[in-house]
Protein backbone atom coordinates (compact mmCIF):
# COMPACT_ATOMS: atom_id res chain seq x y z
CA UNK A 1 0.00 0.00 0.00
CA UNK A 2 1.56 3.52 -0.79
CA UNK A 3 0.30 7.00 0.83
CA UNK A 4 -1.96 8.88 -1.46
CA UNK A 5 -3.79 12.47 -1.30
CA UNK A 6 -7.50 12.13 -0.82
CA UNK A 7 -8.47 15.71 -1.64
CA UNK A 8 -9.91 14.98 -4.56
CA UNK A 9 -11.26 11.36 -2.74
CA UNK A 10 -13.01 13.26 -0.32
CA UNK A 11 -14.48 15.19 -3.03
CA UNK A 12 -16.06 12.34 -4.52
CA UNK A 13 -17.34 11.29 -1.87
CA UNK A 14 -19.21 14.37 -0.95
CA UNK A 15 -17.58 15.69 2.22
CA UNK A 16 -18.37 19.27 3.36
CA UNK A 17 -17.71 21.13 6.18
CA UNK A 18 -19.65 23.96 7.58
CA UNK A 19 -17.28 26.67 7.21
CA UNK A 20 -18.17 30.70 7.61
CA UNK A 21 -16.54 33.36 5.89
CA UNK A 22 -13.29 33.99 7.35
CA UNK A 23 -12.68 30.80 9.22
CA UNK A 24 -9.40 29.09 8.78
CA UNK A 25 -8.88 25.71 8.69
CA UNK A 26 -5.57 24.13 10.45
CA UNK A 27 -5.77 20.30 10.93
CA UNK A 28 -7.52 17.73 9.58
CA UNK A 29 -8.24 13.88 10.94
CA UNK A 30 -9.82 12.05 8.36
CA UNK A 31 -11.42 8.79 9.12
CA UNK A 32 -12.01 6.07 6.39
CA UNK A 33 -13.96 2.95 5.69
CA UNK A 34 -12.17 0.93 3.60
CA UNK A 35 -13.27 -2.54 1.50
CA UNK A 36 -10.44 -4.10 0.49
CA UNK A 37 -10.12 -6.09 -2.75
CA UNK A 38 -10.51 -9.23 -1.15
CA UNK A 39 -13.94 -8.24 0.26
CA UNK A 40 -12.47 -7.58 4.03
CA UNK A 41 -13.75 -3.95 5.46
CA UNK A 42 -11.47 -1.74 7.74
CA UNK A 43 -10.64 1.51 8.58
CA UNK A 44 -7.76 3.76 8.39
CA UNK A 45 -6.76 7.42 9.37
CA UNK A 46 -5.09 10.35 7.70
CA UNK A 47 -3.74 13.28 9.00
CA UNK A 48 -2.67 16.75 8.14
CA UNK A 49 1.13 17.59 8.11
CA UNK A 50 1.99 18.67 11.29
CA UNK A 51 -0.64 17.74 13.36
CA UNK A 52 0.57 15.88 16.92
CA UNK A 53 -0.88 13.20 18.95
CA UNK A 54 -2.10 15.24 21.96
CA UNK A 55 -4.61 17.63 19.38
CA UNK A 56 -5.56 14.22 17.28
CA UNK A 57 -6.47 12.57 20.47
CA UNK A 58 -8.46 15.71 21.11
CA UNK A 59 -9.92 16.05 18.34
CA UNK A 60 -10.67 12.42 17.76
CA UNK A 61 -12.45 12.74 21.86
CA UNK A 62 -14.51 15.73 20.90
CA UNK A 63 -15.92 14.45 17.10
CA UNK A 64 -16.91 11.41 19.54
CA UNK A 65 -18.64 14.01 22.28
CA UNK A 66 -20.77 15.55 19.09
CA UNK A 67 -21.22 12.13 17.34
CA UNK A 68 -22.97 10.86 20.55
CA UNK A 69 -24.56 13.36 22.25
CA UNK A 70 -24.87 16.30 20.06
CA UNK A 71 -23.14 19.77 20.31
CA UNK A 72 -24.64 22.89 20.56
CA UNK A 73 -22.34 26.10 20.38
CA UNK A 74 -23.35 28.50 24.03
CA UNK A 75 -25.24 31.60 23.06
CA UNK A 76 -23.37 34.32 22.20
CA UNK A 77 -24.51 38.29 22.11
CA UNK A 78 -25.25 38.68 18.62
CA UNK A 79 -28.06 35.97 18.02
């Protein structure tokens, strides 16, 4: 197996985010469900460059938080 960009994967698969104007993306964790040729199913990770165990694992604990239990940003002023 060799390391590929999935960019243009992602893309094809219809991935979004919810971005505003003016936000700024700076790591990615990308989780994948893979079938293999031979029929077997897995998963595998990717990662931007540059992005360290300790804000993965955080990351990786919070998408968990919102998967199971919903997230709701706190009220702010201007709503």
């Amino acid at each position: 197996m060799s390391d590929q960009k999935i960019g243009q994967l992602l893309d094809a698969l219809g991935v979004e985010a919810d971005l505003g104007e003016g936000d700024l993306p700076t790591d990615a964790f990308v989780i994948l469900k893979v079938i293999k040729a031979d029929g077997a199913v897995t998963l595998i990770n990717a990662r931007s460059e540059g992005l360290d165990w300790v804000t993965r694992l955080g990351m990786v604990t919070a998408a968990q938080e919102i998967e199971n239990s919903g997230y709701i940003d706190s009220p702010t002023d201007d709503t």
